[in-house]
N, C-alpha and C. Protein backbone atom coordinates (compact mmCIF):
# COMPACT_ATOMS: atom_id res chain seq x y z
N UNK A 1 0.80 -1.20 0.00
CA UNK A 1 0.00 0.00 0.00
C UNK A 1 0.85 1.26 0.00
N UNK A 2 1.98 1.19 0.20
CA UNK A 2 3.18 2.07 -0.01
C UNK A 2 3.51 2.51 -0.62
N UNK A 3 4.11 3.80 -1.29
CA UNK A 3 4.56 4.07 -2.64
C UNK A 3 5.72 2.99 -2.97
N UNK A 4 5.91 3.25 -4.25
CA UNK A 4 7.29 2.28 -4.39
C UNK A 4 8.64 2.84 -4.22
N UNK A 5 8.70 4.00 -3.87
CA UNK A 5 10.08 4.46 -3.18
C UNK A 5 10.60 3.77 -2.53
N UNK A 6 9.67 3.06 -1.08
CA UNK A 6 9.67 2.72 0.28
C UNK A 6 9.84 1.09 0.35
N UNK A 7 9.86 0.43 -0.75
CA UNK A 7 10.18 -1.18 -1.31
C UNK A 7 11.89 -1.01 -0.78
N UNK A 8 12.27 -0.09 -1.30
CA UNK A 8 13.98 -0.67 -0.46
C UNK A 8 13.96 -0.99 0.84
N UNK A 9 13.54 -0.31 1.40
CA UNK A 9 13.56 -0.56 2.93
C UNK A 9 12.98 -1.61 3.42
N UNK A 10 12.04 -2.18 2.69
CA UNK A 10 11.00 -3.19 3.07
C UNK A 10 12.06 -4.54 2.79
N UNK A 11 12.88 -4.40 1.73
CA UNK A 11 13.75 -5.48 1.28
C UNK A 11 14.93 -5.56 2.05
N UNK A 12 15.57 -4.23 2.96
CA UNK A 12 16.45 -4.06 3.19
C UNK A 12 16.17 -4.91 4.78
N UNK A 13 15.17 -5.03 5.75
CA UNK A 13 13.87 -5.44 6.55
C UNK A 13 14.08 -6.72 6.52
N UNK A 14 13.69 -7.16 5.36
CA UNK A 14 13.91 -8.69 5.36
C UNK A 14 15.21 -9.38 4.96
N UNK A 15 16.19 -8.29 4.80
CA UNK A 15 17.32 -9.39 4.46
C UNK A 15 17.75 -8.68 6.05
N UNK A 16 17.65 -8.12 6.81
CA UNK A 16 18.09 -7.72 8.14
C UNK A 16 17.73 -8.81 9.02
N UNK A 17 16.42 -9.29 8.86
CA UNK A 17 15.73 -10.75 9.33
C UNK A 17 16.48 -11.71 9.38
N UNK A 18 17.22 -12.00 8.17
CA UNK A 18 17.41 -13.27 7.61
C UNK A 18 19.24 -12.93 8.22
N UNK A 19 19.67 -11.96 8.29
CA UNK A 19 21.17 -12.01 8.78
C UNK A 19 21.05 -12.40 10.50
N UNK A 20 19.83 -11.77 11.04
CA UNK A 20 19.45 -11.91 12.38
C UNK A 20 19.36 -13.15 12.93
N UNK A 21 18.51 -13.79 12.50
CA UNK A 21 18.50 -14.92 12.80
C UNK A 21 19.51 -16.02 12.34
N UNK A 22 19.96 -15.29 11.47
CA UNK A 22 21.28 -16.82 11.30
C UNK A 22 22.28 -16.77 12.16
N UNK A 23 22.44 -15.43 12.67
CA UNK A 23 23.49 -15.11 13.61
C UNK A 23 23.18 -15.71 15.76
N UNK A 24 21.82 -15.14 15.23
CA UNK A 24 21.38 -16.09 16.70
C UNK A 24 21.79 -17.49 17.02
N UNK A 25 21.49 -18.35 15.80
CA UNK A 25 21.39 -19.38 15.74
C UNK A 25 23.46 -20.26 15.69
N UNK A 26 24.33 -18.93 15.13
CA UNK A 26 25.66 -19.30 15.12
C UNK A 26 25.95 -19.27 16.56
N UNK A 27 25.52 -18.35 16.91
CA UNK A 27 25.80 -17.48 18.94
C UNK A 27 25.56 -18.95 19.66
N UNK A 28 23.64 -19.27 19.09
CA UNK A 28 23.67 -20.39 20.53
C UNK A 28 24.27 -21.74 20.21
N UNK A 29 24.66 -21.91 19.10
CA UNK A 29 25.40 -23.07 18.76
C UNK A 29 27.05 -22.92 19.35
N UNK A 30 27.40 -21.99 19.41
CA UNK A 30 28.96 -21.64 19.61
C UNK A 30 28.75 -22.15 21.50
N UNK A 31 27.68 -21.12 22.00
CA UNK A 31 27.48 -20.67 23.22
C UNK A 31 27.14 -21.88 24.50
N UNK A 32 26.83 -23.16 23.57
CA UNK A 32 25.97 -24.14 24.16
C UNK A 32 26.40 -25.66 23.64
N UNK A 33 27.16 -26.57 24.65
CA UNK A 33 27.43 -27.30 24.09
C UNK A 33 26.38 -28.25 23.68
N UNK A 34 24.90 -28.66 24.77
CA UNK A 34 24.14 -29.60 24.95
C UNK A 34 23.40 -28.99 23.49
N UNK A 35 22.72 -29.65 22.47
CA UNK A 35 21.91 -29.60 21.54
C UNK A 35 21.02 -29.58 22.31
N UNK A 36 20.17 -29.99 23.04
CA UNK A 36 18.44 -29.74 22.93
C UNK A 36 19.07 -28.30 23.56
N UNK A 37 19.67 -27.51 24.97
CA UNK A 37 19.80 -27.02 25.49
C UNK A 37 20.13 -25.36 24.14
N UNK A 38 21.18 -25.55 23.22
CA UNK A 38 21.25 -24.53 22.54
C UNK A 38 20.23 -24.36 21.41
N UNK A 39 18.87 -25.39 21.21
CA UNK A 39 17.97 -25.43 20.33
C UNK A 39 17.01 -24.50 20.69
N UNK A 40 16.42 -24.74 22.27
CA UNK A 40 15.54 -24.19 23.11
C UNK A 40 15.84 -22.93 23.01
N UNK A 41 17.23 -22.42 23.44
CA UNK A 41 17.48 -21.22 23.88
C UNK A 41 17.21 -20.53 22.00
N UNK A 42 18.23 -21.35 20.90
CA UNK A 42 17.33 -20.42 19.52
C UNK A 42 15.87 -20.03 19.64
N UNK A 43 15.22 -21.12 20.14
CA UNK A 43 13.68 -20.80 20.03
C UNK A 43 12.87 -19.65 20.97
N UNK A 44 13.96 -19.57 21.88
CA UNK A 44 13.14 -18.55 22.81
C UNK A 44 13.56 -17.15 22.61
N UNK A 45 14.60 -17.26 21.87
CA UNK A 45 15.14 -15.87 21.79
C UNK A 45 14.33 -15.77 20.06
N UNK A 46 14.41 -16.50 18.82
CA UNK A 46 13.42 -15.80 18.01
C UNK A 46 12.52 -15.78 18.45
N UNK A 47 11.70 -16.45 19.38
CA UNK A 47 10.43 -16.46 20.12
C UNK A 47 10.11 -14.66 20.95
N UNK A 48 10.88 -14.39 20.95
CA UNK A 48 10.78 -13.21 21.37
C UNK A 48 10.82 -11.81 20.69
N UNK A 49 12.05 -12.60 19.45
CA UNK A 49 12.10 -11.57 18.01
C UNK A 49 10.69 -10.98 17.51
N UNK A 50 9.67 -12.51 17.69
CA UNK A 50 8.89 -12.31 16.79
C UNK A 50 7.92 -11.67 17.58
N UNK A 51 7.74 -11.23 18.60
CA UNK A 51 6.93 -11.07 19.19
C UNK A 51 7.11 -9.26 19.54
N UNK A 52 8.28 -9.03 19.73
CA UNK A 52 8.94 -7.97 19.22
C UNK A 52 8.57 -7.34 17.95
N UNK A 53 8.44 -7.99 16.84
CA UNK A 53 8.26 -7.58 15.37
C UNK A 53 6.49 -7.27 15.64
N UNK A 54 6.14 -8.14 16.17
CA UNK A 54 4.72 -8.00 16.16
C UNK A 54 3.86 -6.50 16.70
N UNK A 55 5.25 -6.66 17.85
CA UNK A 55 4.20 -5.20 18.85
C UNK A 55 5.05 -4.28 18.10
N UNK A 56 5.69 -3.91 17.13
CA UNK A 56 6.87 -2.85 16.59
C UNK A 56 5.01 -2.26 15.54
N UNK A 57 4.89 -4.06 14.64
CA UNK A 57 4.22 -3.88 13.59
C UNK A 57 3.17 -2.90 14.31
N UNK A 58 2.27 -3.41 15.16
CA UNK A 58 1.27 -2.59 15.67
C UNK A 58 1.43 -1.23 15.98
N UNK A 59 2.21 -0.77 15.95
CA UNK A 59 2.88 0.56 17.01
C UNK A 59 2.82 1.28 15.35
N UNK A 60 3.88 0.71 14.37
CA UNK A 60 4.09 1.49 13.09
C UNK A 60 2.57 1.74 12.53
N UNK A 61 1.86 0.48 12.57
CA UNK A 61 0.50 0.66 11.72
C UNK A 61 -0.51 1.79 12.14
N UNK A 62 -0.52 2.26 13.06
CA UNK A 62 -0.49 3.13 13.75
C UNK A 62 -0.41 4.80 13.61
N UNK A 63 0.82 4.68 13.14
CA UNK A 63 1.04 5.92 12.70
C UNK A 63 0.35 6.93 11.77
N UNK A 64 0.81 8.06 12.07
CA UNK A 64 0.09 8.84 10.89
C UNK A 64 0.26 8.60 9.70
N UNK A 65 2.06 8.49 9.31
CA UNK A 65 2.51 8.23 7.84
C UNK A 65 1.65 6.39 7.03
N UNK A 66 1.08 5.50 7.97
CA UNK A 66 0.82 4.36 7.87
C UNK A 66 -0.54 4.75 7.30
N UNK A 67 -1.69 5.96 8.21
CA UNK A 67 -2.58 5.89 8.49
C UNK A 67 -3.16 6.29 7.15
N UNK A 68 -2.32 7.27 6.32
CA UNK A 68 -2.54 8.29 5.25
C UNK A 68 -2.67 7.47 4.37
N UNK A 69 -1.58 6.38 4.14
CA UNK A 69 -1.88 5.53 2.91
C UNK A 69 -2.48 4.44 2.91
N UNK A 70 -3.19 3.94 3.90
CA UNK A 70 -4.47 2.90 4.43
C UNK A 70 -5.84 3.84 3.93
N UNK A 71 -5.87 5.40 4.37
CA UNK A 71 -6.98 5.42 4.20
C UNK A 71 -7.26 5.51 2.44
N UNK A 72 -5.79 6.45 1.59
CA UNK A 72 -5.73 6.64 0.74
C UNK A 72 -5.94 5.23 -0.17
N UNK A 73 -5.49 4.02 -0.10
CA UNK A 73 -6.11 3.14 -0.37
C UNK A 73 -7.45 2.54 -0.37
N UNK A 74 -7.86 2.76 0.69
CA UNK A 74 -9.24 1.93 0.98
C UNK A 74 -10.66 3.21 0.26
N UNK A 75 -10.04 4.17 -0.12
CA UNK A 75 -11.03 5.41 -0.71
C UNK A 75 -10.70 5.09 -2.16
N UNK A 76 -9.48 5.00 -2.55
CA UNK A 76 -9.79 4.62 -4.28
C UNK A 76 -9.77 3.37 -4.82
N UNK A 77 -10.36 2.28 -3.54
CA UNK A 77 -10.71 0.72 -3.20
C UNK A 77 -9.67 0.31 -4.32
N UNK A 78 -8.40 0.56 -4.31
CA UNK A 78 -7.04 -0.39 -4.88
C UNK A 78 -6.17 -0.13 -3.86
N UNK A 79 -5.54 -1.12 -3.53
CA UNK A 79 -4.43 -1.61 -2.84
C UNK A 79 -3.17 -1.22 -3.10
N UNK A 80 -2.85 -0.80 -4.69
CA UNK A 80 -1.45 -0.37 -4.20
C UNK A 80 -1.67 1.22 -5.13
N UNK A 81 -0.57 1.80 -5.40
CA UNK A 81 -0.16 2.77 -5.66
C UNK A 81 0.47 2.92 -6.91
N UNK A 82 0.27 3.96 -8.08
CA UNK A 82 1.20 3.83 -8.95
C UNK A 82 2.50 4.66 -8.91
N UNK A 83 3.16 4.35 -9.10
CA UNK A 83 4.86 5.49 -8.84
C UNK A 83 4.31 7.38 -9.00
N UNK A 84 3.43 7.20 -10.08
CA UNK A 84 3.07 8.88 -10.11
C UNK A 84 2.09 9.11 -9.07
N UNK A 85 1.81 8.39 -8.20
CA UNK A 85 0.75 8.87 -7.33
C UNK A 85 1.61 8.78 -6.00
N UNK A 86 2.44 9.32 -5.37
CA UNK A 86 3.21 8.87 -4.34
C UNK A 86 2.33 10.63 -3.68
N UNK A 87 1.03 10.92 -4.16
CA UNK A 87 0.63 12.32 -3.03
C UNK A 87 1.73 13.20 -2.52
N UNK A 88 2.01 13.72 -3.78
CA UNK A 88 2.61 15.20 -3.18
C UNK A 88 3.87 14.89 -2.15
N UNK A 89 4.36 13.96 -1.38
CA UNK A 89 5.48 13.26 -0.73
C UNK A 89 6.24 14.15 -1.09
């Protein structure tokens, strides 16, 4: 629902994800000799990532800048945006 300026960041987001968690997962393997013991601890700590991401998501959706292009969507009932319509931004 975003202009397409704002796609880098969204990509930049998910490869930040994907470095995150592989790095957790090097930490509790290094950190922990017992396997179930350094498995658990991966799970509780993305277990927490995600839960983190979740209340972040709610907080952003939220916003004014979020709010403008939800409503601006749902009034010209299409979902996304074309590059010339990024509203005056």
């Amino acid at each position: 629902m975003l202009p397409s300026r704002y796609t880098q960041a969204v990509m930049a987001g998910e490869s930040g994800a994907g470095f995150l968690v592989s790095i957790n997962r090097i930490i509790t393997k290094l950190l922990f000799e017992d396997r179930k013991n350094n498995t658990l601890i991966f799970f509780l700590l993305s277990s927490l990532g995600v839960g983190g991401c979740f209340f972040l998501h709610q907080v952003a959706r939220k916003t004014d800048f979020v709010q403008f292009y939800i409503t601006l969507c749902r009034e010209s009932r299409r979902i996304t945006l074309e590059p010339s319509e990024d509203a005056g931004l």
